[in-house]
Protein backbone atom coordinates (compact mmCIF):
# COMPACT_ATOMS: atom_id res chain seq x y z
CA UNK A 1 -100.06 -89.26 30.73
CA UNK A 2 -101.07 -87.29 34.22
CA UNK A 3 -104.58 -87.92 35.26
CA UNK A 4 -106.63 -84.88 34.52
CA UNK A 5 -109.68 -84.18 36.56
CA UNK A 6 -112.68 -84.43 34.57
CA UNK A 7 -114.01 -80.70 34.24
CA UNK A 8 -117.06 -79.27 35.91
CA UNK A 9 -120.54 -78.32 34.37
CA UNK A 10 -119.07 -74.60 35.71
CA UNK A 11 -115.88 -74.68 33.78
CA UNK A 12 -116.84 -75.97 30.97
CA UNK A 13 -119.77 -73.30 30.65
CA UNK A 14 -116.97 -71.16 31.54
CA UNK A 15 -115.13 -72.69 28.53
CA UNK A 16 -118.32 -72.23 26.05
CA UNK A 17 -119.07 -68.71 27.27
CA UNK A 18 -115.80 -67.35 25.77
CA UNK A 19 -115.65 -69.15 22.48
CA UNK A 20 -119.06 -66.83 21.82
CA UNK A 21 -116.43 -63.90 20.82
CA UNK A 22 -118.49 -60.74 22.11
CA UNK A 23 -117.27 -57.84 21.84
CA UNK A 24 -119.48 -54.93 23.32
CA UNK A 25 -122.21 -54.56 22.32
CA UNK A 26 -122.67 -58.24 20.74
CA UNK A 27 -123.78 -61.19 22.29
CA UNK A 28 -122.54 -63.69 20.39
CA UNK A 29 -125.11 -65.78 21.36
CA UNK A 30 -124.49 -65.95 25.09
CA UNK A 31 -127.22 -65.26 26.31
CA UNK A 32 -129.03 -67.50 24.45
CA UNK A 33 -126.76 -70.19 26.12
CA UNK A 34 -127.63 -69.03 29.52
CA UNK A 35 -131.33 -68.75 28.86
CA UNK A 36 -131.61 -72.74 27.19
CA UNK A 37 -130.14 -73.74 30.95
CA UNK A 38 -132.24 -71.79 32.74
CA UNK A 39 -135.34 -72.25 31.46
CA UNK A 40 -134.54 -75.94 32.03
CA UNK A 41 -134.33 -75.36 35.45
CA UNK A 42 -138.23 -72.98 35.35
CA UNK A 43 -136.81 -69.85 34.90
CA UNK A 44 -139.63 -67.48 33.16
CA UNK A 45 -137.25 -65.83 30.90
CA UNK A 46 -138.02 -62.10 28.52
CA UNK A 47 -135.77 -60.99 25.85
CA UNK A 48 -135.27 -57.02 26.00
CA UNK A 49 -133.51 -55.95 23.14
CA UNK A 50 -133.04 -52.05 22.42
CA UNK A 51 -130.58 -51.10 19.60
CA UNK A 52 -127.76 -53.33 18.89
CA UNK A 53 -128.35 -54.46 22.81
CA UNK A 54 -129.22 -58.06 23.65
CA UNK A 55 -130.97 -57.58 27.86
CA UNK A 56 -132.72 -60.61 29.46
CA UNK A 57 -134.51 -60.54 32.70
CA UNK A 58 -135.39 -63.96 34.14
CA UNK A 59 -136.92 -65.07 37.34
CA UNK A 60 -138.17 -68.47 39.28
CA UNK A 61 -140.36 -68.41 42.35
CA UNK A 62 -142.90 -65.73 43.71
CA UNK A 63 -142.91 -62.92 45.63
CA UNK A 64 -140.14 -61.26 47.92
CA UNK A 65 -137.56 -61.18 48.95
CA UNK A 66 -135.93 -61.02 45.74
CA UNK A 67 -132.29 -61.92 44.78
CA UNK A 68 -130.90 -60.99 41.13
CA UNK A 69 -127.76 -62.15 39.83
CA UNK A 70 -126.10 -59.56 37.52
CA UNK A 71 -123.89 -59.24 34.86
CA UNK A 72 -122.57 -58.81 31.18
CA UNK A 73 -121.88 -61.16 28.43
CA UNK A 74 -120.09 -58.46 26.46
CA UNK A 75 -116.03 -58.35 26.79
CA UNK A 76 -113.50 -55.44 25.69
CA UNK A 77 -111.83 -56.42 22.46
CA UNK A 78 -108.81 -58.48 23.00
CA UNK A 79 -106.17 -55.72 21.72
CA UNK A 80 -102.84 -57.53 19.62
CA UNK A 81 -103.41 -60.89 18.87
CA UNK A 82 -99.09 -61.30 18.37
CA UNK A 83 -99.22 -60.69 22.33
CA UNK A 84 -101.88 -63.65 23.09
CA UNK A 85 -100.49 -66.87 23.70
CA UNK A 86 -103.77 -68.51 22.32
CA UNK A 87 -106.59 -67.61 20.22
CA UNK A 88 -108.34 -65.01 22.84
CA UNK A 89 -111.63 -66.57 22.38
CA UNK A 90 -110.59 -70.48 22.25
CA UNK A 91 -110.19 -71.10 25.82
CA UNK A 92 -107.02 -72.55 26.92
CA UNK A 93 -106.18 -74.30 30.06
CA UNK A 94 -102.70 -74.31 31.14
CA UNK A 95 -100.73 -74.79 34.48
CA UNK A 96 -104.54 -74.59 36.15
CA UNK A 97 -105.21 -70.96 34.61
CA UNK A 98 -108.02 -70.66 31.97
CA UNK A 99 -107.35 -68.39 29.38
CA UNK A 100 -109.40 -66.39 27.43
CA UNK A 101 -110.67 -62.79 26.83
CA UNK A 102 -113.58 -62.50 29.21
CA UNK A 103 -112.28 -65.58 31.58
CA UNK A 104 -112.31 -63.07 34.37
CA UNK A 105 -114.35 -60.24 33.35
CA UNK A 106 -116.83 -61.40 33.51
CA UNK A 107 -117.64 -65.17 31.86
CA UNK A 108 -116.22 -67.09 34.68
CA UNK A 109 -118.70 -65.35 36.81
CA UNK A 110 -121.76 -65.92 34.98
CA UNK A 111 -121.01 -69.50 34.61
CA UNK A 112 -120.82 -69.63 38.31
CA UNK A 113 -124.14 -68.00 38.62
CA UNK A 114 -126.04 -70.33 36.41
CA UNK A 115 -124.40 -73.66 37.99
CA UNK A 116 -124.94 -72.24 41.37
CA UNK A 117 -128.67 -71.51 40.44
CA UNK A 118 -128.82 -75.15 39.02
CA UNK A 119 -127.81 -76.50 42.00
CA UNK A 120 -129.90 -75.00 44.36
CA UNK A 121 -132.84 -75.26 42.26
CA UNK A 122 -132.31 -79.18 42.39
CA UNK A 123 -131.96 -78.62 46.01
CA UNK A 124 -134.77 -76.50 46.85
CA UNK A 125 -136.87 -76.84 44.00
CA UNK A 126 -139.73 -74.26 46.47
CA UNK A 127 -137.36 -71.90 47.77
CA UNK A 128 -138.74 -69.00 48.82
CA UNK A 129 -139.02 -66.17 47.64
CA UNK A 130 -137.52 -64.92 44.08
CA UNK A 131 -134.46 -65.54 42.25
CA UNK A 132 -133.75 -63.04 38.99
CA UNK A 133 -131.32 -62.61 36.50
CA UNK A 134 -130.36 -59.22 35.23
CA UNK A 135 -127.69 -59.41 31.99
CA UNK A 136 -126.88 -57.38 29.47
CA UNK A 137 -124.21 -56.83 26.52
CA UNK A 138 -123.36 -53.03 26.69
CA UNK A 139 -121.80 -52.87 30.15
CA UNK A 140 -118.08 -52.63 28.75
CA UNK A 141 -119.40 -49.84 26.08
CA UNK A 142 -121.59 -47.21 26.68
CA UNK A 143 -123.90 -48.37 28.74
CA UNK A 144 -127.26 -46.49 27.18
CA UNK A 145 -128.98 -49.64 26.09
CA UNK A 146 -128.04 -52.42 28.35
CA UNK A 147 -129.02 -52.77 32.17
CA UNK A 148 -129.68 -48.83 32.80
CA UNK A 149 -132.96 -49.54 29.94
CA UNK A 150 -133.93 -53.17 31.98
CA UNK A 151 -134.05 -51.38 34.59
CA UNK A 152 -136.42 -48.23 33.31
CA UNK A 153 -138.79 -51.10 32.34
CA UNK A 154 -138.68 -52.71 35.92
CA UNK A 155 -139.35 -49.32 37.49
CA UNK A 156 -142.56 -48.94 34.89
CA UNK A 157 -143.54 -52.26 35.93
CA UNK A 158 -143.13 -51.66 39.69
CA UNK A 159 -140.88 -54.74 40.29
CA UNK A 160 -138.15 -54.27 42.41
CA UNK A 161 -135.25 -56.37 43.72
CA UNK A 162 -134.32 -56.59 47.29
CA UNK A 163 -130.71 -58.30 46.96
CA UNK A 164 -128.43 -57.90 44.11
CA UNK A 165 -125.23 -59.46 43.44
CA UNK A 166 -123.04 -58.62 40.44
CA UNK A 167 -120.40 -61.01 39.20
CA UNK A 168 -117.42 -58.35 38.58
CA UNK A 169 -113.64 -59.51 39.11
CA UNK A 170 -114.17 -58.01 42.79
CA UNK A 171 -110.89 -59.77 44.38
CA UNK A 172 -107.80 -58.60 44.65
CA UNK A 173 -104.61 -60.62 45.47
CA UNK A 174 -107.29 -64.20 46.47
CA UNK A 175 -110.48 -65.39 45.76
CA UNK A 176 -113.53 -63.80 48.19
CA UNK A 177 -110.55 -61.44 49.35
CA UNK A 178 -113.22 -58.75 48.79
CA UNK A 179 -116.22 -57.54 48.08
CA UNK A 180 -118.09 -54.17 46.65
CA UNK A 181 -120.75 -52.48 48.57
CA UNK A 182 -120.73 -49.73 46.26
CA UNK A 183 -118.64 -47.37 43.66
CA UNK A 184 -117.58 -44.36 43.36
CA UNK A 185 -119.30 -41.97 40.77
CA UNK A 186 -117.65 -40.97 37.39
CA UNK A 187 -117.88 -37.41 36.16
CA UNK A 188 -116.28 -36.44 32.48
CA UNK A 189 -115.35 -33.30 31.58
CA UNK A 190 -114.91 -32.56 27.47
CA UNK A 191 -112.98 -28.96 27.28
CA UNK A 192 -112.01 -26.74 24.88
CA UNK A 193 -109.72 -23.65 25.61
CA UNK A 194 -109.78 -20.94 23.10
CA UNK A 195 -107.12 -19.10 22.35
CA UNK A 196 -105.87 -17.23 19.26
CA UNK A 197 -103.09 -19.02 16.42
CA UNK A 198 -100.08 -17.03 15.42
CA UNK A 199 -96.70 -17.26 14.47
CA UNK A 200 -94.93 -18.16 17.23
CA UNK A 201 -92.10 -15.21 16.80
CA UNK A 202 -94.85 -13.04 17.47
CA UNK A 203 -96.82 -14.48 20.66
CA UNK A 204 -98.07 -10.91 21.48
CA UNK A 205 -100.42 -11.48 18.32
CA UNK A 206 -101.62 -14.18 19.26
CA UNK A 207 -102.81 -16.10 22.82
CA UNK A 208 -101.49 -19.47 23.68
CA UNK A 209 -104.35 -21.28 24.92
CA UNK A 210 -101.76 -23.84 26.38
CA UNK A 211 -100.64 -21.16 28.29
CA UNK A 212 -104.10 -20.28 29.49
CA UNK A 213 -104.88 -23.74 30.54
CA UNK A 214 -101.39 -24.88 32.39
CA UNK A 215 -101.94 -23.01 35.59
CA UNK A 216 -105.54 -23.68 36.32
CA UNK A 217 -104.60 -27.41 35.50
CA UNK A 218 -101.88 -27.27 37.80
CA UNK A 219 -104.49 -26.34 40.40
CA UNK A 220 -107.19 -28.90 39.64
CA UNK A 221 -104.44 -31.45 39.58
CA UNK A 222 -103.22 -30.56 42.99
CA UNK A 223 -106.61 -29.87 44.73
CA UNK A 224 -107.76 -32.06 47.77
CA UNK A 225 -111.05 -32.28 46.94
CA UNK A 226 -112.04 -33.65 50.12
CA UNK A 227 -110.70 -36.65 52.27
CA UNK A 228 -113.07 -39.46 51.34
CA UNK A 229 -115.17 -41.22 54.29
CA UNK A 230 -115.21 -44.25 55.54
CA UNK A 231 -116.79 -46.27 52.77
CA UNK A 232 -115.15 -44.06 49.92
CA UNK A 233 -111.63 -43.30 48.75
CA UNK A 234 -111.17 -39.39 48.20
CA UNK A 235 -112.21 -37.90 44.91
CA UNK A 236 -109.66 -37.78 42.48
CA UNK A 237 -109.30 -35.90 38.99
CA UNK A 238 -106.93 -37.13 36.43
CA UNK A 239 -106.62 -36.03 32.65
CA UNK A 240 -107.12 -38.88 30.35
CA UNK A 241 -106.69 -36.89 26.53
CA UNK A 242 -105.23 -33.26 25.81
CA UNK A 243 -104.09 -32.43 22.13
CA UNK A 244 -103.54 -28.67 21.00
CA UNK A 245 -101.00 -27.45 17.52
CA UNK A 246 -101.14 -28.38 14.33
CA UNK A 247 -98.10 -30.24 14.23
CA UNK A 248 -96.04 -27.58 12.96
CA UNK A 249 -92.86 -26.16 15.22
CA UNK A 250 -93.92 -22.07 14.55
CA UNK A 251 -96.90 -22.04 15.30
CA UNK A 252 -99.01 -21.22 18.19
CA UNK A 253 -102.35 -23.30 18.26
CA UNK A 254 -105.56 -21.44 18.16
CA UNK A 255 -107.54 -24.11 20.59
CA UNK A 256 -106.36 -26.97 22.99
CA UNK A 257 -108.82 -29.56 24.05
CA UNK A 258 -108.96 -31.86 27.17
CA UNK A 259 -111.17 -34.81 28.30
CA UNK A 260 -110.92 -34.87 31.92
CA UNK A 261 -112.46 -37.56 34.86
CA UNK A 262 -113.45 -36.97 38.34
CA UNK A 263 -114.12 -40.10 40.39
CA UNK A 264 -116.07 -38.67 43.22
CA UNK A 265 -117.51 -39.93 46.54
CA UNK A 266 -120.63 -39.20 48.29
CA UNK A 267 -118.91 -36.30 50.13
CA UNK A 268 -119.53 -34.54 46.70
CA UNK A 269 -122.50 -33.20 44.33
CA UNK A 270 -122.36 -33.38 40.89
CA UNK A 271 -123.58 -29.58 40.82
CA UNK A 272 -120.79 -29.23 43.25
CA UNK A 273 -118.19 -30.40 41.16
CA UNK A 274 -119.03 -28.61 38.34
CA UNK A 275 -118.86 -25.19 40.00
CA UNK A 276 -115.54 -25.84 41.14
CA UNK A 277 -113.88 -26.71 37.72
CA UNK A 278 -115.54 -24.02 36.38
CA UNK A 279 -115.07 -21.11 38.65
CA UNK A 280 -111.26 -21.61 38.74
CA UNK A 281 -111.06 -21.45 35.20
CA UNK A 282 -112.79 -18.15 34.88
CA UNK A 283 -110.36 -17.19 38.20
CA UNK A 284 -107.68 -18.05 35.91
CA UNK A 285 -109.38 -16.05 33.32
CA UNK A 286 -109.66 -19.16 30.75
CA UNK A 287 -112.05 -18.81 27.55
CA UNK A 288 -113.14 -22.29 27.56
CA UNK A 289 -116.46 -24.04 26.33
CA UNK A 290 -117.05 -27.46 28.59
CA UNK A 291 -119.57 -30.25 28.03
CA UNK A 292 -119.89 -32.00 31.21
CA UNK A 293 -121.03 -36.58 31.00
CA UNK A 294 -121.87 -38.55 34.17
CA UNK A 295 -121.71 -41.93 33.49
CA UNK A 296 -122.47 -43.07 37.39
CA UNK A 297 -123.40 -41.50 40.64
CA UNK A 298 -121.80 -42.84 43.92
CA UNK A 299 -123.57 -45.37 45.47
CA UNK A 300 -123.26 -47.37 48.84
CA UNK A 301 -124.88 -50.85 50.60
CA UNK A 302 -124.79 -50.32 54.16
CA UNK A 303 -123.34 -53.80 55.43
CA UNK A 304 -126.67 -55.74 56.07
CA UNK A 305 -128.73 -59.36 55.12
CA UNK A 306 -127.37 -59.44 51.69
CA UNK A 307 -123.34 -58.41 52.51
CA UNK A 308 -123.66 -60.33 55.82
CA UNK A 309 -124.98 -63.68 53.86
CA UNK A 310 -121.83 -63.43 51.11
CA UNK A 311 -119.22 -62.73 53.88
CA UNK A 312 -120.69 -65.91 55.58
CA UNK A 313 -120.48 -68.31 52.84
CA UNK A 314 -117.00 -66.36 52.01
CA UNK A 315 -115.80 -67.56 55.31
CA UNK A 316 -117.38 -70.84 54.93
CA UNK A 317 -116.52 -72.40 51.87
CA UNK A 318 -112.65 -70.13 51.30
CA UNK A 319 -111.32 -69.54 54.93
CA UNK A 320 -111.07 -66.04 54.89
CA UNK A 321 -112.57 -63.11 55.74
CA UNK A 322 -113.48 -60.89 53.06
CA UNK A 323 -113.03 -57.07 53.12
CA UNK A 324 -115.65 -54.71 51.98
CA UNK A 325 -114.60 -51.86 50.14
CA UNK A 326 -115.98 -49.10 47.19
CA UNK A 327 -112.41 -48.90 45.38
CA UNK A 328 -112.28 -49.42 41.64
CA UNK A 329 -114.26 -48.02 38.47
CA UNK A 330 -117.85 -48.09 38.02
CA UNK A 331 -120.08 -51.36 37.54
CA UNK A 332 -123.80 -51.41 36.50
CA UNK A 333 -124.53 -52.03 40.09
CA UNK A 334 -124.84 -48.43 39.94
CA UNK A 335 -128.07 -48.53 37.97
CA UNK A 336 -129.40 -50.94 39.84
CA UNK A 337 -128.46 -49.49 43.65
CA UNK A 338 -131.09 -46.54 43.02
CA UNK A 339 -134.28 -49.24 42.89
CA UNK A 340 -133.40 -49.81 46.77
CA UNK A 341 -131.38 -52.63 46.25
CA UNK A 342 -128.62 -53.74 48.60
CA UNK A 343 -125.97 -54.12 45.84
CA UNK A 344 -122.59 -56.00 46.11
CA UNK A 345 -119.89 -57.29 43.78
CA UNK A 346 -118.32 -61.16 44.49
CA UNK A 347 -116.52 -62.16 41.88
CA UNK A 348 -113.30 -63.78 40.79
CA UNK A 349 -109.44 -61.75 40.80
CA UNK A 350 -109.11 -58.75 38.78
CA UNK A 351 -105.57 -58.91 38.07
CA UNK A 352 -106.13 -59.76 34.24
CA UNK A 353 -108.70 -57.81 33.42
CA UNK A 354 -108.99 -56.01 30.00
CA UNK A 355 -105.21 -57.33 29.27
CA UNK A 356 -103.85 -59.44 26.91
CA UNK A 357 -103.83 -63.27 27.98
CA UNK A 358 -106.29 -62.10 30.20
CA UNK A 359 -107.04 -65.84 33.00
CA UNK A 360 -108.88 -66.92 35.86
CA UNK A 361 -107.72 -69.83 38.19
CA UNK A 362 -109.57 -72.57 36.91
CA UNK A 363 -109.98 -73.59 40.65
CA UNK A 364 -111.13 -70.36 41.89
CA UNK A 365 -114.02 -71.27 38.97
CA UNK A 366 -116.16 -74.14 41.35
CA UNK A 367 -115.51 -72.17 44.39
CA UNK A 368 -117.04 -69.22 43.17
CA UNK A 369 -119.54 -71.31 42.60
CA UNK A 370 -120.05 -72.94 45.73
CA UNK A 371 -120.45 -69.46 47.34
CA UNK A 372 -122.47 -68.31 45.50
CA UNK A 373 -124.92 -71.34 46.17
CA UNK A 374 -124.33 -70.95 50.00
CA UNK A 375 -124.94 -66.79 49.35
CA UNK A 376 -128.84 -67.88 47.81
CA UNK A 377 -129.04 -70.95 51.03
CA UNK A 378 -128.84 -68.15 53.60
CA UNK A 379 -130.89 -66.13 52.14
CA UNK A 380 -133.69 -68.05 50.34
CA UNK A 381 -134.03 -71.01 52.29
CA UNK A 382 -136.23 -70.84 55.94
């Protein structure tokens, strides 16, 4: 037989991690795991549970600065099981990929950050300042009770966190290719267009609210809403859901409705955006009723200690030189930004996130690892 490696305490965490299936919002005892290894290490650990949400905030050390990893333990469901190769939560390790729902998004990661913490503990068992952990099971779903709550209950406490780094999937093609210094925000749109049903012989008796809708569509669809800047892509809109008719070939439907998304950069307002969308549907003369959802505002670290530290131990440990960018969807780094955090995102490759037979390079695994205990080094040791 080949000689196989023996694993490391990261990987097989890794491995433990995603056989706890949890789906958003559960746990599946997790947490639990993570907490039992880092209260080994002197971690004061608190359970914050609200709903069906399982939170924990944990920290070692006293005083500032302080440095918070962050993440989920929940995972998207795994979709058809006839398309997995394997079991989606019994890990599987084949041609050096680790598979596994959640081996990317985001288990690997949190492995990585509890290893790292172990070994720099054993290290620098007075480091200075503060090291926190900040996880939660609702980032995949709504995100009401999970690190947006933690952090209501920091802010009532007055603690703060000076350096935050969340464990998304963050690179792209290579591991440490890039990191987040921020995210765009997400505004949703629900609409309904009324019109009037009729037979569809006799459209003057009744009014097509497809009809109405299609040309002011065709304008939000084709609007520049501005250029972006240099940290931010431009805004974009895109419709996600749009059903109208009752499935019947002579009729004209009576009311069409749309859900709608605008991923927006800080060249926008909310307040902004809203007036837009809705004066050029009353240009266009639309009878509409809209419910408007932000789920995230834009939010930006300006490149300083705590991007500066990552990109070193990036360069360090991998060879290359990462890029910093705000592309992508929304992370809870955007709850977390607003307490005056510098927030980034270091994590492993993206490309299998949320799909079936979703995998992480089981080598990219301990070299996440080691930068993330070079990241605390240059920033928590003198």
């Amino acid at each position: 037989m080949p000689y196989a490696p023996p694993k490391s305490d990261t990987l097989i965490l890794t491995e433990q991690l995603i056989a706890r299936e949890s789906v958003s919002p559960t746990d599946g005892g997790c947490q639990a795991l993570m907490i039992a290894r880092l209260e080994a290490i002197g971690f004061d650990v608190e359970n914050l549970r609200f709903g069906p949400v399982d939170n924990f905030w944990a920290k070692r050390g006293r005083g500032g600065p302080v440095f918070c990893f962050a993440g989920h333990t929940d995972v998207v469901p795994p979709g058809p099981l006839d398309q997995w190769g394997n079991d989606p939560f019994l890990p599987l390790i084949k041609d050096g990929l680790l598979y596994g729902r959640g081996a990317a998004d985001m288990k690997s990661g949190l492995a990585a950050m509890v290893t790292a913490c172990e070994e720099f503990v054993g290290r620098y068992p007075t480091h200075r300042g503060t090291i926190a952990f900040l996880i939660t099971s609702d980032e995949e779903g709504p995100s009401v009770d999970g690190t947006r709550r933690v952090v209501e209950v920091l802010r009532e406490r007055n603690e703060t966190i000076d350096w935050c780094l969340v464990g998304e999937p963050s690179s792209e093609s290579a591991l440490g290719d890039t990191i987040k210094i921020g995210r765009r925000g997400s505004l949703s749109g629900r609409l309904t267009v009324h019109g009037t049903q009729g037979h569809i012989a006799y459209p003057q008796l009744a009014d097509n609210p497809v009809h109405a809708l299609a040309p002011a569509l065709t304008e939000l669809v084709a609007r520049t809403w501005d250029h972006g800047n240099e940290h931010f892509q431009p805004t974009t809109f895109q419709v996600s859901n749009i059903s109208a008719g009752t499935g019947a070939p002579n009729v004209i439907p009576g009311e069409l409705k749309a859900r709608f998304n605008l991923r927006f950069s800080t060249e926008q307002t909310v307040d902004g955006l809203k007036t837009v969308v809705e004066t050029l549907l009353q240009r266009h003369r639309v009878k509409y009723t809209l419910d408007w959802f932000i789920s995230g505002y834009p939010f930006l670290t300006v490149p300083g200690e705590l991007s500066e530290a990552a990109t070193r131990a990036v360069r360090e440990h991998l060879q290359i030189t990462p890029k910093l960018s705000t592309g992508g969807g929304t992370s809870d780094g955007r709850f977390i930004a607003p307490m005056g955090a510098q927030v980034i995102e270091l994590g492993v490759i993206n490309e299998t996130i949320h799909k079936v037979n979703e995998c992480v390079r089981v080598a990219d695994i301990d070299r996440l690892q080691r930068v993330y205990v070079r990241t605390l080094e240059l920033l928590l040791t003198p």
